[in-house]
Protein backbone atom coordinates (compact mmCIF):
# COMPACT_ATOMS: atom_id res chain seq x y z
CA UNK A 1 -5.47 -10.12 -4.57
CA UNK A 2 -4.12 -6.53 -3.33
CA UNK A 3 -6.80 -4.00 -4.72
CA UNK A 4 -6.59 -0.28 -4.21
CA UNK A 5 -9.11 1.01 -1.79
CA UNK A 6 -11.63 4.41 -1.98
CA UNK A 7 -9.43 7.34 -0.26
CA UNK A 8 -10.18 10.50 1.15
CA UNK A 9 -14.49 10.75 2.40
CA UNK A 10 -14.63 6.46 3.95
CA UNK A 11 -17.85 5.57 1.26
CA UNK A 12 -21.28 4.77 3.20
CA UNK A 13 -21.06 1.13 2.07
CA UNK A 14 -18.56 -1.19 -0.08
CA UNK A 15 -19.51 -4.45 -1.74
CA UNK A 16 -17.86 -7.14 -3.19
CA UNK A 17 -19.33 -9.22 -5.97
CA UNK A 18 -17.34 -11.89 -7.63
CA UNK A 19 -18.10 -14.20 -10.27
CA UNK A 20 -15.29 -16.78 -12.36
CA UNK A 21 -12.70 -15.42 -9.77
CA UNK A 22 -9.38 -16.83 -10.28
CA UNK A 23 -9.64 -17.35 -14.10
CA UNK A 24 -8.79 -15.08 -17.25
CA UNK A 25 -12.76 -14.68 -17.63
CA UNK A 26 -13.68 -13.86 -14.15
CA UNK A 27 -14.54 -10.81 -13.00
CA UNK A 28 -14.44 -8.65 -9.45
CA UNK A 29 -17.09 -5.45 -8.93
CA UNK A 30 -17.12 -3.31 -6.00
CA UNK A 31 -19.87 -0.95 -5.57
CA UNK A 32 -19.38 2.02 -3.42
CA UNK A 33 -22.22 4.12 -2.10
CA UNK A 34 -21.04 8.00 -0.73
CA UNK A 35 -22.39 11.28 0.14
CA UNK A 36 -19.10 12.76 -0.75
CA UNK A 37 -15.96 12.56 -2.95
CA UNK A 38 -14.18 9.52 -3.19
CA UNK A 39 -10.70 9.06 -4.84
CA UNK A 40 -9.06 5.56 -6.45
CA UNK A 41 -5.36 5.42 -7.46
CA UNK A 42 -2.36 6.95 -6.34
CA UNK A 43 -0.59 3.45 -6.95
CA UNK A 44 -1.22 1.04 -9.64
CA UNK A 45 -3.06 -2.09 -9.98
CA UNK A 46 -0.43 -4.59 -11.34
CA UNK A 47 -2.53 -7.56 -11.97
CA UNK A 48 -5.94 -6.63 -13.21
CA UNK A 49 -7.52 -4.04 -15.92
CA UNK A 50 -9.97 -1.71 -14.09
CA UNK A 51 -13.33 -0.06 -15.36
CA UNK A 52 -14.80 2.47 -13.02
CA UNK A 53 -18.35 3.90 -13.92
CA UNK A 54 -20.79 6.48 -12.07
CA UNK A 55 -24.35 5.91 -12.89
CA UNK A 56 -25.33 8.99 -11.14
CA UNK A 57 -21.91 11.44 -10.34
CA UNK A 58 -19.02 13.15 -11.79
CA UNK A 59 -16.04 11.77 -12.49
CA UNK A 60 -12.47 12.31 -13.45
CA UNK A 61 -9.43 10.72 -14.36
CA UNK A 62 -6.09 11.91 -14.06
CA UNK A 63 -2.96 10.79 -15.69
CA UNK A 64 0.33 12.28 -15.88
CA UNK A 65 -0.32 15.70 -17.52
CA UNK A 66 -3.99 14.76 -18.25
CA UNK A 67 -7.39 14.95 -16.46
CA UNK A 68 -10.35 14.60 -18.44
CA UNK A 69 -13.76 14.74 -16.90
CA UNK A 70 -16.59 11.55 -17.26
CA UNK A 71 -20.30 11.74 -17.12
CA UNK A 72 -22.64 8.54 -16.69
CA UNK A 73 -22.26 7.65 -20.06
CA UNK A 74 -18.57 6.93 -20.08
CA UNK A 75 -16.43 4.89 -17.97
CA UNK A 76 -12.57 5.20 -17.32
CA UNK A 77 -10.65 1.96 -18.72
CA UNK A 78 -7.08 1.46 -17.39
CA UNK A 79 -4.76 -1.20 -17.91
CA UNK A 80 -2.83 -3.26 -15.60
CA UNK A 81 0.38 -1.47 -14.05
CA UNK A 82 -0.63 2.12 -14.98
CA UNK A 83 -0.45 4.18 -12.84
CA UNK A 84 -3.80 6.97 -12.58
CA UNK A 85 -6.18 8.78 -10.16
CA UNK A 86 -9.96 8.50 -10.21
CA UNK A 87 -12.07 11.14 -8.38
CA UNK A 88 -15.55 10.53 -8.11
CA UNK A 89 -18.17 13.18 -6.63
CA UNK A 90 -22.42 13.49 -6.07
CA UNK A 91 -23.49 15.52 -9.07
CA UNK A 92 -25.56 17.47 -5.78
CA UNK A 93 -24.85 18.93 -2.83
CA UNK A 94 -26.68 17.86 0.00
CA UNK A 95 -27.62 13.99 1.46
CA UNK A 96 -27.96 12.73 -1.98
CA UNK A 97 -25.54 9.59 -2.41
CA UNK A 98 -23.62 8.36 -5.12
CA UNK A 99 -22.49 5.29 -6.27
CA UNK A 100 -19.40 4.48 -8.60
CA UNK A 101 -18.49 0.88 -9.58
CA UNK A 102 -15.03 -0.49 -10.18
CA UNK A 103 -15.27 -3.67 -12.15
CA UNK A 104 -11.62 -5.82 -11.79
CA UNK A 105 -10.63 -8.12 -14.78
CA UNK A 106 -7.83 -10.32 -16.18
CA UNK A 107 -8.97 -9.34 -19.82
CA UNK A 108 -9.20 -6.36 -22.43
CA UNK A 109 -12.53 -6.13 -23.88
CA UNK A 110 -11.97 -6.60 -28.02
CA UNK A 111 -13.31 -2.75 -28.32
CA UNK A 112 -10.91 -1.37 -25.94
CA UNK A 113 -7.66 -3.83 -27.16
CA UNK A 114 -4.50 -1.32 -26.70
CA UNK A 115 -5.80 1.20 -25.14
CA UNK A 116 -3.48 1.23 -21.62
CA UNK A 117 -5.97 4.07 -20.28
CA UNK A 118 -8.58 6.79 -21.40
CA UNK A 119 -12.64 6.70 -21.62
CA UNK A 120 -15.19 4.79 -23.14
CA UNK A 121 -18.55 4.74 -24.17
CA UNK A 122 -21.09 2.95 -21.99
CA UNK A 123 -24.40 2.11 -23.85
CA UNK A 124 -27.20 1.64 -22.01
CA UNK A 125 -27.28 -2.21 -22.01
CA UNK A 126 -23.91 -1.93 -20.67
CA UNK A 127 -24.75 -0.12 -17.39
CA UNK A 128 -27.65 -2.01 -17.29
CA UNK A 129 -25.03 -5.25 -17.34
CA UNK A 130 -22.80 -3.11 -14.46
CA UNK A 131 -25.46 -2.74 -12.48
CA UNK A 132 -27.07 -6.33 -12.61
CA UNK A 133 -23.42 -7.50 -11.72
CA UNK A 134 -24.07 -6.01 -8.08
CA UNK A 135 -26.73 -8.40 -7.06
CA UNK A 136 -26.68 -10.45 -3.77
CA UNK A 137 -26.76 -14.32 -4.48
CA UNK A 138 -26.56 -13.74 -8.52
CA UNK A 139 -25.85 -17.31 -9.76
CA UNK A 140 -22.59 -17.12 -11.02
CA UNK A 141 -23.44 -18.34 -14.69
CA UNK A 142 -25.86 -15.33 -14.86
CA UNK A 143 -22.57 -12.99 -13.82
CA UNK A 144 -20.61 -14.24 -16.10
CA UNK A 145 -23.08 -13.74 -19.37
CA UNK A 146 -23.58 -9.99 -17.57
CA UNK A 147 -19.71 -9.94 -17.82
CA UNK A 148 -19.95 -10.94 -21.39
CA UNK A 149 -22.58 -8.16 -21.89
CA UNK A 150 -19.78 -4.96 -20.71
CA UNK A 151 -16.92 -7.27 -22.81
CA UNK A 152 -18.89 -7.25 -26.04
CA UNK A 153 -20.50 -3.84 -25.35
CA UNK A 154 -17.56 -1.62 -24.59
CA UNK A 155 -16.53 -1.14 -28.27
CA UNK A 156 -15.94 2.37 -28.84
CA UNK A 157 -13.04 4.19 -26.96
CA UNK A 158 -13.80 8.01 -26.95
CA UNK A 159 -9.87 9.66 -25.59
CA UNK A 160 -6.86 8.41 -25.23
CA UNK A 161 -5.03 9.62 -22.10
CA UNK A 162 -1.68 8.12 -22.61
CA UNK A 163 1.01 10.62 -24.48
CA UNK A 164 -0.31 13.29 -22.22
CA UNK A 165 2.24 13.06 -19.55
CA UNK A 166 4.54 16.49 -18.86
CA UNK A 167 8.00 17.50 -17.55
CA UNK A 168 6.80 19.30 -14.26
CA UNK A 169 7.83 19.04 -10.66
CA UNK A 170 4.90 17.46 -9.03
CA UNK A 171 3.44 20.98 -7.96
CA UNK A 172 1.27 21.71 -10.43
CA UNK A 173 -0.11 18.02 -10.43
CA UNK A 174 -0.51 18.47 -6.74
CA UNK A 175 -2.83 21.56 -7.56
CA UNK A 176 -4.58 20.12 -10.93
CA UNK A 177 -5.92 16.71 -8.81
CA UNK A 178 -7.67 19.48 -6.01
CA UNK A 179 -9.10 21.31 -8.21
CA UNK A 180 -10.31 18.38 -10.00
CA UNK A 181 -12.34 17.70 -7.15
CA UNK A 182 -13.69 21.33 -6.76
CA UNK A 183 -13.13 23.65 -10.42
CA UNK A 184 -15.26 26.10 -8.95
CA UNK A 185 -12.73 26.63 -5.92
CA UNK A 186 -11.10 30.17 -6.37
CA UNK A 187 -7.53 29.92 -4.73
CA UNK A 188 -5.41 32.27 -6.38
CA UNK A 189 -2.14 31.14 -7.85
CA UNK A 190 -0.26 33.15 -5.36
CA UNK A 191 -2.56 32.03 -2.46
CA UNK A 192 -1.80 27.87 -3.92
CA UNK A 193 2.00 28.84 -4.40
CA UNK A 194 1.94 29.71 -0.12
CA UNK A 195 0.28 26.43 0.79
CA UNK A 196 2.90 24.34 -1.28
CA UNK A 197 5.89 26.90 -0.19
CA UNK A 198 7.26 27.31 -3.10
CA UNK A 199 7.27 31.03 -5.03
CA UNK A 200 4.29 31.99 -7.84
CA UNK A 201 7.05 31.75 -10.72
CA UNK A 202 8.04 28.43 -9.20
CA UNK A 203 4.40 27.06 -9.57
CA UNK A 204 3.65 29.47 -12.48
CA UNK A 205 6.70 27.77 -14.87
CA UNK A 206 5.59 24.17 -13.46
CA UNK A 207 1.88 24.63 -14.53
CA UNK A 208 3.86 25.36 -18.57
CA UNK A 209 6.37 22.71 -18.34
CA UNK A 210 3.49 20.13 -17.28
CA UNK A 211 0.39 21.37 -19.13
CA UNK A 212 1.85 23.55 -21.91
CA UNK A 213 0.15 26.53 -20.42
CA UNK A 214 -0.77 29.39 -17.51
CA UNK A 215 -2.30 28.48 -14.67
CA UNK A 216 -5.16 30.51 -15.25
CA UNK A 217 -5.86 29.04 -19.03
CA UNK A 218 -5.40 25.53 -17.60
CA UNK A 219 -8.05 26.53 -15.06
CA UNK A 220 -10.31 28.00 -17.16
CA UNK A 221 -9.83 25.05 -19.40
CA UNK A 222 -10.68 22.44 -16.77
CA UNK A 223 -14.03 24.54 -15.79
CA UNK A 224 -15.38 24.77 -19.30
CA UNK A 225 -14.94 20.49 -19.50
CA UNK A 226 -16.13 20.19 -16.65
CA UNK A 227 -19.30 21.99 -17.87
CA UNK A 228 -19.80 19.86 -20.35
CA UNK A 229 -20.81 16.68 -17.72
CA UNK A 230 -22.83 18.84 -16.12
CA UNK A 231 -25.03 20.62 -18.77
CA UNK A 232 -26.80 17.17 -18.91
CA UNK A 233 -28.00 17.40 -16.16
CA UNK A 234 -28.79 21.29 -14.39
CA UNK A 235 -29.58 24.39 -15.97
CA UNK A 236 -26.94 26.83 -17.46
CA UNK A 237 -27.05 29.33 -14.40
CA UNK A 238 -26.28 26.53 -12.34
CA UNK A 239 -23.73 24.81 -13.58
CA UNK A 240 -21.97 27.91 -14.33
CA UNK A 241 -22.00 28.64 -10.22
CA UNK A 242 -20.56 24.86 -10.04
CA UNK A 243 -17.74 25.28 -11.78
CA UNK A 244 -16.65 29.05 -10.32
CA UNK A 245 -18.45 31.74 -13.00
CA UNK A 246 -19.99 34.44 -10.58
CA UNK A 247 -22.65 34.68 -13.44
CA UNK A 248 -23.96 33.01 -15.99
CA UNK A 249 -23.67 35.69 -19.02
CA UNK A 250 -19.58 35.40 -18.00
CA UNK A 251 -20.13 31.34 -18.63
CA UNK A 252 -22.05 31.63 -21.63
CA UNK A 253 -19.14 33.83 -22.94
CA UNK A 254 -16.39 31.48 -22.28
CA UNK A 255 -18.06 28.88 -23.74
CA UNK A 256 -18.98 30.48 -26.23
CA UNK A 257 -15.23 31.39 -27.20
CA UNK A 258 -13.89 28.35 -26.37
CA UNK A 259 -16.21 25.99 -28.41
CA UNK A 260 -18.10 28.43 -30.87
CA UNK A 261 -21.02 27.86 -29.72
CA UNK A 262 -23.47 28.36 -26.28
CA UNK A 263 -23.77 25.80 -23.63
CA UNK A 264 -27.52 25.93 -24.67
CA UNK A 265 -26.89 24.35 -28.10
CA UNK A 266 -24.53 21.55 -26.29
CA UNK A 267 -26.48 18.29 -28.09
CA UNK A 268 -28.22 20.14 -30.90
């Protein structure tokens, strides 16, 4: 079984739990523990669905034109043989660690049946189930009725990823994934157009052909999701300095045009 490691950061620790392996209703989890980003992807998994979940970070997905951000109470599905990028991050700075699991399986959950790769719900019984999974010398019965447990309780897909993909070169994906990682990182267009040497109006047409739109719309765009993971957890005058506002009334004023509303009435 060929399974596509954590790149970038090397995580703290990676386990391996395993329970019905070899059959349609087993299932593999790995549980990695980091102080920094991790990445998954960049080639596809051709024999087993994947279902990555962060208990405690931020995540996102990327595929083809399309990178949507995940907070603890969604996982990322994908299917077998599709291709993506997972990018997983501490929801702090400093020694605080993370943990993401990536459960491996030969089946679709019933909830999730045709959907090749996008986001779904996790209730709490279900990370509850994810996390019980990861247990040293778990008898594998009790594994395999926690396996049941995610199966049964994934059962609402929230977005669809796939008819997202563009017509670009590969530069502007190259500069979408970074700044996935970081959307508060302020490199210019001109100053990302140098590192990739190619001109502005090269990158500048590749960011419309793949996303439909400017860089700086598709940047401001990405910020203002990304927002929305973490409002559930810090205060408005933080997250605003997390995802590159130099002030919080310049935040609140985005958001406020882009969703009609203020990030303090997010969940009211």
């Amino acid at each position: 079984m060929s399974l596509v490691t954590a790149r970038g950061t090397d995580p703290d620790s990676c386990d391996e739990f395993g329970y019905g392996l070899g059959t349609p209703g087993g299932v593999l989890v790995l549980r990695y523990v980091a102080a920094s980003a991790l990445e998954f992807g960049g080639s596809r998994q051709d024999w087993l669905n994947q279902l990555y979940w962060s208990p405690d970070g931020l995540m996102s997905v990327s595929y083809g034109g399309c990178t949507e951000f995940v907070g603890s109470g969604e996982a990322v599905w994908v299917q077998r043989a599709v291709s993506h990028s997972v990018q997983a991050k501490p929801a702090s700075v400093g020694p605080t660690r993370h943990t993401v699991y990536r459960l491996c399986l030969r089946e679709d959950p019933p909830g999730l049946a045709g959907l090749r790769i996008g986001t779904a719900h996790v209730p709490a019984e279900v990370g509850d189930a994810i996390r019980g999974l990861a247990v040293r010398g778990l008898p594998e019965a009790a594994g395999l009725e926690l396996r049941a447990q995610v199966m049964r309780g994934l059962e609402r897909p929230l977005r669809d990823l796939t008819d997202t993909a563009g017509a670009g070169t590969g530069f502007a994906l190259r500069v979408a994934r970074a700044l996935t990682q970081d959307p508060a990182d302020p490199t210019t267009l001109d100053e990302w157009a140098v590192r990739l040497h190619v001109s502005a109006k090269t990158l500048q047409r590749d960011f419309q052909r793949q996303f439909g739109q400017p860089f700086t719309t598709w940047r401001a765009s990405l910020r203002l999701r990304a927002s929305l993971i973490l409002l559930d957890a810090y205060p408005v005058s933080e997250v605003a300095h997390r995802v590159g506002y130099s002030s919080a009334s310049a935040y609140i004023a985005a958001f406020r045009r882009t969703f009609g509303r203020t990030p303090g009435q997010v969940g009211d």
